[in-house]
PDB file of N, CA and C in Angstrom:
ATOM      1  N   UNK A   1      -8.806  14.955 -74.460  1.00  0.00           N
ATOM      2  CA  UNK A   1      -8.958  15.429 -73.109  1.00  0.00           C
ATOM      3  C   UNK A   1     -10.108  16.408 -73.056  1.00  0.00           C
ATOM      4  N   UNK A   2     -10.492  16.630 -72.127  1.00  0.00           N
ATOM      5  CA  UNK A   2     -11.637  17.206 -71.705  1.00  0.00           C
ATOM      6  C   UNK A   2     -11.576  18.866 -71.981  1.00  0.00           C
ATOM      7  N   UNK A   3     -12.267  19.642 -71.571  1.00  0.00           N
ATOM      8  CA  UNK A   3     -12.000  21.743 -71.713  1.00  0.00           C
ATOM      9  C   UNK A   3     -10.766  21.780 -70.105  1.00  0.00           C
ATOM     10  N   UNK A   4     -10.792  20.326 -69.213  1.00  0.00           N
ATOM     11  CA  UNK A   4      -9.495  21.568 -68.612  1.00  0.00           C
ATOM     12  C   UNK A   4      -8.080  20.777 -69.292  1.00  0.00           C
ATOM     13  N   UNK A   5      -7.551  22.102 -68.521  1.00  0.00           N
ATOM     14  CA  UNK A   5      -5.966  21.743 -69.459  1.00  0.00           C
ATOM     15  C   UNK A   5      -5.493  20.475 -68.426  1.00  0.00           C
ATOM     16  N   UNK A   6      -4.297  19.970 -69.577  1.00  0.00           N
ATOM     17  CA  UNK A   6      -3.017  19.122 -68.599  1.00  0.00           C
ATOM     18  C   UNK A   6      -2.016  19.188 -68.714  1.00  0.00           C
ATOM     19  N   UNK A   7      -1.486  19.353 -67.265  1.00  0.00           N
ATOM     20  CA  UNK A   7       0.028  19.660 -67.059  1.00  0.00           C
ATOM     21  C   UNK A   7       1.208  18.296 -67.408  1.00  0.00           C
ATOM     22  N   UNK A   8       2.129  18.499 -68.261  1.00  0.00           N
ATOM     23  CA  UNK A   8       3.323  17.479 -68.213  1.00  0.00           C
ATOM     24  C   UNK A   8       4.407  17.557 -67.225  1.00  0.00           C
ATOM     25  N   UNK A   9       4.853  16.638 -66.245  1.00  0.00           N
ATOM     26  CA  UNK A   9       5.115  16.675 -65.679  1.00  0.00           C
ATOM     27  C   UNK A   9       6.924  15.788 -65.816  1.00  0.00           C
ATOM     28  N   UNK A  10       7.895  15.910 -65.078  1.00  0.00           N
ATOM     29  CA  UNK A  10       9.250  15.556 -65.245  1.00  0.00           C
ATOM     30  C   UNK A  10       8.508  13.839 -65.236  1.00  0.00           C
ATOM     31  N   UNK A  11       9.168  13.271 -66.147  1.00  0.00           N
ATOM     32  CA  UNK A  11       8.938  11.906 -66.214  1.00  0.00           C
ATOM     33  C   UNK A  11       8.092  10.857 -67.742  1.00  0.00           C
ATOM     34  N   UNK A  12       7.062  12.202 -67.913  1.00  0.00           N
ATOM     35  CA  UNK A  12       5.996  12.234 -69.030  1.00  0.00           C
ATOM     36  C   UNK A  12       5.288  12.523 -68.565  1.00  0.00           C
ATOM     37  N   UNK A  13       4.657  12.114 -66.893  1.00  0.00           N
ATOM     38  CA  UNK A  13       3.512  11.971 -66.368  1.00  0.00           C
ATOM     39  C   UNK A  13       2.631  13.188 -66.641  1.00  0.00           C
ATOM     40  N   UNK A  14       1.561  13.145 -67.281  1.00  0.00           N
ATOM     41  CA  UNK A  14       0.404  13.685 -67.315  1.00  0.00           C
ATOM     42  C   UNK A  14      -0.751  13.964 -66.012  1.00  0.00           C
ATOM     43  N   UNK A  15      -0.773  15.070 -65.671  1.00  0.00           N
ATOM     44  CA  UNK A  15      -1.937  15.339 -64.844  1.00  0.00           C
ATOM     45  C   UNK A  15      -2.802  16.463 -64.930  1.00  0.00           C
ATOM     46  N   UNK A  16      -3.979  15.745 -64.466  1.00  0.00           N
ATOM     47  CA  UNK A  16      -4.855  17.372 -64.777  1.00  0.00           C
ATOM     48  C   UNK A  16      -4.809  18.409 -63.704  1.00  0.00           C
ATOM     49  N   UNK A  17      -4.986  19.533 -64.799  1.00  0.00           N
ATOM     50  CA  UNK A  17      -5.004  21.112 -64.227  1.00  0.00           C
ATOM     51  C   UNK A  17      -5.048  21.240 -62.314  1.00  0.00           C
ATOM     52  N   UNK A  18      -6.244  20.601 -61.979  1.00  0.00           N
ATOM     53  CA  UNK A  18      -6.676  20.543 -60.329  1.00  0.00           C
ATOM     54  C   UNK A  18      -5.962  19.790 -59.634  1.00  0.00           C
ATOM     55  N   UNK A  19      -5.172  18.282 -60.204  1.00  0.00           N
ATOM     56  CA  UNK A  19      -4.362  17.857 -59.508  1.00  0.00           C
ATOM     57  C   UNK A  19      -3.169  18.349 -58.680  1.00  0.00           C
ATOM     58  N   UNK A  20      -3.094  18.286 -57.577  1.00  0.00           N
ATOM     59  CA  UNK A  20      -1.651  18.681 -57.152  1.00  0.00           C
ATOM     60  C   UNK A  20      -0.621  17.382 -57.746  1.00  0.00           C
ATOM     61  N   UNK A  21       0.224  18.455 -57.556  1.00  0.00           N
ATOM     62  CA  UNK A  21       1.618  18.063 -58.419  1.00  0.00           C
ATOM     63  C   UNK A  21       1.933  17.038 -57.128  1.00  0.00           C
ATOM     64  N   UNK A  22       3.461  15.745 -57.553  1.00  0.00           N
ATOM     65  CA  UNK A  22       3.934  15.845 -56.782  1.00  0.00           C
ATOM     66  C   UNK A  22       4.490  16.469 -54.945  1.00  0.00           C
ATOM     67  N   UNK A  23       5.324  17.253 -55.685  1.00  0.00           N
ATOM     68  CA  UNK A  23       5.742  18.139 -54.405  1.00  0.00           C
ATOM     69  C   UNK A  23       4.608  18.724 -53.921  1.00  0.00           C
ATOM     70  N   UNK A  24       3.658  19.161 -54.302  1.00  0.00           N
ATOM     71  CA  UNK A  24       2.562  19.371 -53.721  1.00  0.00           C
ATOM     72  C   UNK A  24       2.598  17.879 -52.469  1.00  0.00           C
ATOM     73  N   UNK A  25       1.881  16.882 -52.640  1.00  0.00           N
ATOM     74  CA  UNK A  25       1.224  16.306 -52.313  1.00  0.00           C
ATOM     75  C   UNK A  25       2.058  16.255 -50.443  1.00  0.00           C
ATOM     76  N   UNK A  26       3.522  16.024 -51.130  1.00  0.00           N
ATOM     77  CA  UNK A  26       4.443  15.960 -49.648  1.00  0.00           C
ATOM     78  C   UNK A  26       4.271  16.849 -49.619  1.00  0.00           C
ATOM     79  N   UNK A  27       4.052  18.002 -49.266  1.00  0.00           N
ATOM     80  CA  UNK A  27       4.673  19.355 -48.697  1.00  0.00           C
ATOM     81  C   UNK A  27       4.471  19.617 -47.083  1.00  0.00           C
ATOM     82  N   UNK A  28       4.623  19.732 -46.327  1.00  0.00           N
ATOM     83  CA  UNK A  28       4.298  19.426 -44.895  1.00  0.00           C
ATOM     84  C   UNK A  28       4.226  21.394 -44.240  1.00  0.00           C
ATOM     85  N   UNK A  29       4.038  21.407 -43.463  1.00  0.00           N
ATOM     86  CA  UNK A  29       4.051  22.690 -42.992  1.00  0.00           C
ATOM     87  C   UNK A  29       5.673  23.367 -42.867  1.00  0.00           C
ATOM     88  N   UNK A  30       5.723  25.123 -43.460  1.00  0.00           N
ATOM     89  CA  UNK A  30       7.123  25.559 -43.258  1.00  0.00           C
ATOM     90  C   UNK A  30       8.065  24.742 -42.315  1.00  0.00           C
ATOM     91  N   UNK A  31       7.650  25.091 -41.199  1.00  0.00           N
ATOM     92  CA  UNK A  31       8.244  24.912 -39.743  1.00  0.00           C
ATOM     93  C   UNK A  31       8.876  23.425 -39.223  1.00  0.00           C
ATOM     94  N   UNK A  32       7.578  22.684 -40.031  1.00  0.00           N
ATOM     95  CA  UNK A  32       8.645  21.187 -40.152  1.00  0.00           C
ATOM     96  C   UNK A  32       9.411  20.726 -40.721  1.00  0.00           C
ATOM     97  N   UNK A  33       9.234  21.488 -42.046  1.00  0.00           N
ATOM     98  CA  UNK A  33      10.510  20.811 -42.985  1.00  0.00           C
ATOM     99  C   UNK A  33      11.791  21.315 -42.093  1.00  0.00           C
ATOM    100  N   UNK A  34      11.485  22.802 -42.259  1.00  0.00           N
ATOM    101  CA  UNK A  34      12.978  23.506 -42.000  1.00  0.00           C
ATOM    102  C   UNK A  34      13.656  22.835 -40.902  1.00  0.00           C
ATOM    103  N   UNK A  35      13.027  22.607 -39.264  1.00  0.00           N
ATOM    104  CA  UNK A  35      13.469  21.504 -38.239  1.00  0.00           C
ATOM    105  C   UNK A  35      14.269  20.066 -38.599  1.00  0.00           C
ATOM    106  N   UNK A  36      13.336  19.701 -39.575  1.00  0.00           N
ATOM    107  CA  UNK A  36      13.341  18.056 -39.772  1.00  0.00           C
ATOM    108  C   UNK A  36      14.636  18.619 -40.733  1.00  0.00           C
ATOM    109  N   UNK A  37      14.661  19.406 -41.725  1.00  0.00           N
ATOM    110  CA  UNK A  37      16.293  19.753 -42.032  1.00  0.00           C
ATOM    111  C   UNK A  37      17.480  19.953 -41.121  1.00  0.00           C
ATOM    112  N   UNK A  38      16.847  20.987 -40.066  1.00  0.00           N
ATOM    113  CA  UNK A  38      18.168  20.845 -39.206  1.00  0.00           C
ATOM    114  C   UNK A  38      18.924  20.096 -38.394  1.00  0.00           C
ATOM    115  N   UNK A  39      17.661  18.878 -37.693  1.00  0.00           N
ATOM    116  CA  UNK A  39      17.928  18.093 -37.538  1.00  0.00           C
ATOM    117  C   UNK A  39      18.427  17.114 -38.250  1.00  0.00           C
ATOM    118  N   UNK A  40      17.956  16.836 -39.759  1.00  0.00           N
ATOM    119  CA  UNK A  40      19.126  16.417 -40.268  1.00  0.00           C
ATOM    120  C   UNK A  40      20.752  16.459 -40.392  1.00  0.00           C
ATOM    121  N   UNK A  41      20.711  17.550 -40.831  1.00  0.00           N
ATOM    122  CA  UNK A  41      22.203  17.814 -40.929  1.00  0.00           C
ATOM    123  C   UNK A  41      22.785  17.768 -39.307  1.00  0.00           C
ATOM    124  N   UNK A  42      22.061  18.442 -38.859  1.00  0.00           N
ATOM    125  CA  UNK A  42      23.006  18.224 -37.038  1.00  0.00           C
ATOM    126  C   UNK A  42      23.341  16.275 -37.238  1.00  0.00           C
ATOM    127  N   UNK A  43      22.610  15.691 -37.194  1.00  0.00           N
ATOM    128  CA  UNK A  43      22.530  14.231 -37.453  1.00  0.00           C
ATOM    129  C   UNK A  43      23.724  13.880 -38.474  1.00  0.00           C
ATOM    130  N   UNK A  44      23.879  14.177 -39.551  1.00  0.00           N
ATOM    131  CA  UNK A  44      24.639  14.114 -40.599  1.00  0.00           C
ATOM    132  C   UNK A  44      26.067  14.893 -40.389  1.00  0.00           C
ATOM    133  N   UNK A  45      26.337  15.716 -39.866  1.00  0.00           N
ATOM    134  CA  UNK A  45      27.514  16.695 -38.656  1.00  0.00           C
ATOM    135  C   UNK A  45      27.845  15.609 -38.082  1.00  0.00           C
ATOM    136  N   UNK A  46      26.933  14.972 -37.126  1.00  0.00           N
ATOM    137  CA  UNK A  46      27.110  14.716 -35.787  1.00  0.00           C
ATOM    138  C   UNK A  46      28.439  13.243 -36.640  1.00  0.00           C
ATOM    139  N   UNK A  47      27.929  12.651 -37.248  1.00  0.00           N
ATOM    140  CA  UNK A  47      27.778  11.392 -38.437  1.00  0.00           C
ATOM    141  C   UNK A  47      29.651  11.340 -38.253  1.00  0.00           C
ATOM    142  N   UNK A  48      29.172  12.704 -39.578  1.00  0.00           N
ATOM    143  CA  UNK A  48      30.579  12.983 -40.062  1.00  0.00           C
ATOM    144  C   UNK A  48      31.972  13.088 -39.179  1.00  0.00           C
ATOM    145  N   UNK A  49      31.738  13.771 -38.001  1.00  0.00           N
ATOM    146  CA  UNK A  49      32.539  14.097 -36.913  1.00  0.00           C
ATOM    147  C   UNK A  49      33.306  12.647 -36.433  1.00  0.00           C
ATOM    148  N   UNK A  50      32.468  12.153 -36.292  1.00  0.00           N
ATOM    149  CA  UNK A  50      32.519  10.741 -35.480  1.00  0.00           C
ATOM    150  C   UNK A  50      33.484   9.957 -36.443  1.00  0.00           C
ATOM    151  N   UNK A  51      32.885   9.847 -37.430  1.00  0.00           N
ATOM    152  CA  UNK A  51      34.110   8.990 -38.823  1.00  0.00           C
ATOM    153  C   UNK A  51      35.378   9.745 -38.746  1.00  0.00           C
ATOM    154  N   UNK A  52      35.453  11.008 -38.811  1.00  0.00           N
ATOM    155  CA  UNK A  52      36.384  11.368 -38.937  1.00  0.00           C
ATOM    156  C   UNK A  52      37.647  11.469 -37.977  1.00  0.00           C
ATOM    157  N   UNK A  53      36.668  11.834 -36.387  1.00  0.00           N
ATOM    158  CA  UNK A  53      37.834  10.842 -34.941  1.00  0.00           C
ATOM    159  C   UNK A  53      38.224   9.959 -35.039  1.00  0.00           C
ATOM    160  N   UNK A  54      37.585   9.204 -35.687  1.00  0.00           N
ATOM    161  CA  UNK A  54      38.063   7.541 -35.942  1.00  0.00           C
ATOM    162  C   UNK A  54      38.962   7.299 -36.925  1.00  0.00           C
ATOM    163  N   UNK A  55      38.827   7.813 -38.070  1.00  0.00           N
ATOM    164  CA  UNK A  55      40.049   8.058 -39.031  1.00  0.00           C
ATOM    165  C   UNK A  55      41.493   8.680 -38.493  1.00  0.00           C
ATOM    166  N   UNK A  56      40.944   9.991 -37.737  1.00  0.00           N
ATOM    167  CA  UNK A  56      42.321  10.452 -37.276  1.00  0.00           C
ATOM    168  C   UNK A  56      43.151   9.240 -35.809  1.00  0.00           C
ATOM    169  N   UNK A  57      42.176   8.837 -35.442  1.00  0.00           N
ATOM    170  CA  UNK A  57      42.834   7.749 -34.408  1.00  0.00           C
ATOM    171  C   UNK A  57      43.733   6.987 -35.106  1.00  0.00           C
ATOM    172  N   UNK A  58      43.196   6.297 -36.235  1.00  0.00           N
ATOM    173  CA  UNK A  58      43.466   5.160 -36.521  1.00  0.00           C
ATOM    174  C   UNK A  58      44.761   5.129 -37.373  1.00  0.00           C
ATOM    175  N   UNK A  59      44.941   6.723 -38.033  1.00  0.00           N
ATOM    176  CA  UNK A  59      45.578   7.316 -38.497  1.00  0.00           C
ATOM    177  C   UNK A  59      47.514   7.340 -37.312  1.00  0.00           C
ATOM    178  N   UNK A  60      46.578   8.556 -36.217  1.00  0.00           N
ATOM    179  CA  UNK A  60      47.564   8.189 -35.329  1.00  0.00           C
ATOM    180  C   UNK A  60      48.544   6.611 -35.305  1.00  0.00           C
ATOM    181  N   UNK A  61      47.682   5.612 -34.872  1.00  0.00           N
ATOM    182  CA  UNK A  61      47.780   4.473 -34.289  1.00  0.00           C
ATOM    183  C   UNK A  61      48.951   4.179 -35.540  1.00  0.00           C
ATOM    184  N   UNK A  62      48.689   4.203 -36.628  1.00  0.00           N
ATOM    185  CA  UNK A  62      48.984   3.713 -37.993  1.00  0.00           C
ATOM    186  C   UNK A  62      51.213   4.236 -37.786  1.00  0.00           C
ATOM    187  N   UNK A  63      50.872   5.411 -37.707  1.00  0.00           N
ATOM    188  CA  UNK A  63      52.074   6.426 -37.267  1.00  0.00           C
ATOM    189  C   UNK A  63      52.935   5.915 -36.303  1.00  0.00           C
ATOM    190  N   UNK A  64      52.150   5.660 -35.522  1.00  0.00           N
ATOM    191  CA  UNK A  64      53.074   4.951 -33.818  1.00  0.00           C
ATOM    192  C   UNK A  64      53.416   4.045 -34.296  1.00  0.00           C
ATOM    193  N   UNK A  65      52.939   3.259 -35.034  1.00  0.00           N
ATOM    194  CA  UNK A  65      53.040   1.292 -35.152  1.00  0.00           C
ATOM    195  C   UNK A  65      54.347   1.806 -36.380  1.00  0.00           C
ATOM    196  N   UNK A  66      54.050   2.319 -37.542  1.00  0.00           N
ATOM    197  CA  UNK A  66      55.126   2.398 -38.066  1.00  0.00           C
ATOM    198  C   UNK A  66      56.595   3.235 -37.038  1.00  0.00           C
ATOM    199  N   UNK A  67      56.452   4.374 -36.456  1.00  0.00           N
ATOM    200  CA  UNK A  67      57.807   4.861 -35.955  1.00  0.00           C
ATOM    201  C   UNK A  67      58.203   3.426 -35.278  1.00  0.00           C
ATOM    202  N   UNK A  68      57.341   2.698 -34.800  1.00  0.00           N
ATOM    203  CA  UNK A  68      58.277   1.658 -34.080  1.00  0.00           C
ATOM    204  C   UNK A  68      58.997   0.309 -34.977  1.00  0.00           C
ATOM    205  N   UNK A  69      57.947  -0.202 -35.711  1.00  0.00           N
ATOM    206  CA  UNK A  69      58.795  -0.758 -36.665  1.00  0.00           C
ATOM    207  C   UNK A  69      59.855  -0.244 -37.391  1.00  0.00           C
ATOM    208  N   UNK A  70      59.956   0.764 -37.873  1.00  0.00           N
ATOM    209  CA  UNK A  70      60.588   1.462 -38.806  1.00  0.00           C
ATOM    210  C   UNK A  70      61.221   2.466 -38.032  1.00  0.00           C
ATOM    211  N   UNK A  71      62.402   2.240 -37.425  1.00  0.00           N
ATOM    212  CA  UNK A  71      62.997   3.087 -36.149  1.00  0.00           C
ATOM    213  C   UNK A  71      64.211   4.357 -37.251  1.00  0.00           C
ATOM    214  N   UNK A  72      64.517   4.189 -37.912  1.00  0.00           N
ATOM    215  CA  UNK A  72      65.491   4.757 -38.797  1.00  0.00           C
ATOM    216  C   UNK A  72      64.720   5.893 -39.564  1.00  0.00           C
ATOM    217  N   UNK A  73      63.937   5.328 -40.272  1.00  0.00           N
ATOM    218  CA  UNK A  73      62.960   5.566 -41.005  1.00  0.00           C
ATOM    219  C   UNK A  73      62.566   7.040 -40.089  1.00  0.00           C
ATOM    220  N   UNK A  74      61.610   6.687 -39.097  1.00  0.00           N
ATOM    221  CA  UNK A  74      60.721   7.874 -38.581  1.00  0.00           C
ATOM    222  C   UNK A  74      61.960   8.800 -37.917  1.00  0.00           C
ATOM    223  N   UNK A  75      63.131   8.239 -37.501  1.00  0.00           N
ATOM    224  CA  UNK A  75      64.248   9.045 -37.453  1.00  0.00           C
ATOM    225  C   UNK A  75      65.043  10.157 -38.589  1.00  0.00           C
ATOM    226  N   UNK A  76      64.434   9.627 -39.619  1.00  0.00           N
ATOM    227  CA  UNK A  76      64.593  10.496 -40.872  1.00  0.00           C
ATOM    228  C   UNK A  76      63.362  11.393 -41.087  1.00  0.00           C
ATOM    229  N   UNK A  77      62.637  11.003 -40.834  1.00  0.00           N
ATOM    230  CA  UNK A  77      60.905  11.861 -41.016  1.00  0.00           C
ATOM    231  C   UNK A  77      60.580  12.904 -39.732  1.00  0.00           C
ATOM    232  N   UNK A  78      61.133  12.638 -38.747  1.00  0.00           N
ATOM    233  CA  UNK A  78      61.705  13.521 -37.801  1.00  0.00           C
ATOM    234  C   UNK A  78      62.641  15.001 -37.923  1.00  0.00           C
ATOM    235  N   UNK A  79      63.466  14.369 -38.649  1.00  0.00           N
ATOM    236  CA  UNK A  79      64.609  15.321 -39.033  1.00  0.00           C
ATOM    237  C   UNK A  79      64.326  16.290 -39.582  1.00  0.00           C
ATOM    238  N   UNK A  80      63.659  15.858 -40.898  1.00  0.00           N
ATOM    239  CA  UNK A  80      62.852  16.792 -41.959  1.00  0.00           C
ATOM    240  C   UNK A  80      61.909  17.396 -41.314  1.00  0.00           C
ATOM    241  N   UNK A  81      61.019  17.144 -40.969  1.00  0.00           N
ATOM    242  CA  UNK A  81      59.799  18.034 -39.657  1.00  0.00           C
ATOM    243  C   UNK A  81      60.723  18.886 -39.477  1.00  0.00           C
ATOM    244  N   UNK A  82      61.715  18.616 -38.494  1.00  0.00           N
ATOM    245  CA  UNK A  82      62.667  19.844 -37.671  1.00  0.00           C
ATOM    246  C   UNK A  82      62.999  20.758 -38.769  1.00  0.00           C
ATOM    247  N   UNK A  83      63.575  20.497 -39.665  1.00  0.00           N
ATOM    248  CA  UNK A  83      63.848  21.132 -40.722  1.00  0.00           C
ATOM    249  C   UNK A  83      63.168  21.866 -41.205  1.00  0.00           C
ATOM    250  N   UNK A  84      62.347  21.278 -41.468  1.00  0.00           N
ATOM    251  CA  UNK A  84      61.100  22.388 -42.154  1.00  0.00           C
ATOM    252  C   UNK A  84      60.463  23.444 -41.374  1.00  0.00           C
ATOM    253  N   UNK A  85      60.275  23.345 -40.169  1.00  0.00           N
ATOM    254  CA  UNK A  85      60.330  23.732 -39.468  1.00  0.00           C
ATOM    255  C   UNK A  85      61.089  25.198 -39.051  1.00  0.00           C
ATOM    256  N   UNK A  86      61.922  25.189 -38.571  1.00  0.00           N
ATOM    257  CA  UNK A  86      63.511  25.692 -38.990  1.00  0.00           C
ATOM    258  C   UNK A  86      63.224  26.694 -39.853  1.00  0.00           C
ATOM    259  N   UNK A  87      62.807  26.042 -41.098  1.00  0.00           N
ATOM    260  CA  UNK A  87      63.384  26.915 -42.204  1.00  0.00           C
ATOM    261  C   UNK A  87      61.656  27.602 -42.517  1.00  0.00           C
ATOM    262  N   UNK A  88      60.969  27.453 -42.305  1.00  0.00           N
ATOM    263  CA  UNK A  88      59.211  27.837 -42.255  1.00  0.00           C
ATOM    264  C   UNK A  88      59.383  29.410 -41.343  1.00  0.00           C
ATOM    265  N   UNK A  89      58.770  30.536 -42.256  1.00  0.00           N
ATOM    266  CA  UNK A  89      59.130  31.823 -41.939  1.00  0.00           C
ATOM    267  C   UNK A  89      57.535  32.055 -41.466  1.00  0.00           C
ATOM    268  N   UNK A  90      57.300  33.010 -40.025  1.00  0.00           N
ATOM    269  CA  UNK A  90      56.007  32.987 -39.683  1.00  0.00           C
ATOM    270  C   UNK A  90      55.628  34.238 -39.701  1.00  0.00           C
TER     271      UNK A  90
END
């Protein structure tokens, strides 16, 4: 290699001294990353929220369909609620 130095880089990759690195090359201005982050995650929030109404619906739904098949059953799972309940010191 030549009088300038070279940097090793994660991977092996070799580059010289003046090269920007990687992360260099993306680096975009403060102000956009940090946005384009928040907007991510608001996006990724927004995401999560949504799966998770839908889980608890479906969840619900899951509950109803069994108390009705299973009439004894949720009559026993009832009981215990009350119970616990009852006996649950606040």
């Amino acid at each position: 290699m030549s009088g300038e130095e070279s940097v090793e880089e994660a991977g092996g990759r070799v580059r010289e001294a003046g090269e920007p690195s990687r992360e260099d090359a993306h680096e975009d201005a403060p102000g956009e990353t940090r946005e384009r982050g928040q907007e991510g995650d608001q996006e990724r929030d927004r995401e999560r929220r949504s799966r998770r109404a839908a889980f608890l619906r479906e969840l619900s739904e899951a509950r109803a369909l069994r108390d009705r098949v299973q009439p004894r059953r949720a009559k026993s799972v009832r009981l215990r609620q009350q119970m616990r309940m009852r006996t649950f010191r606040w």
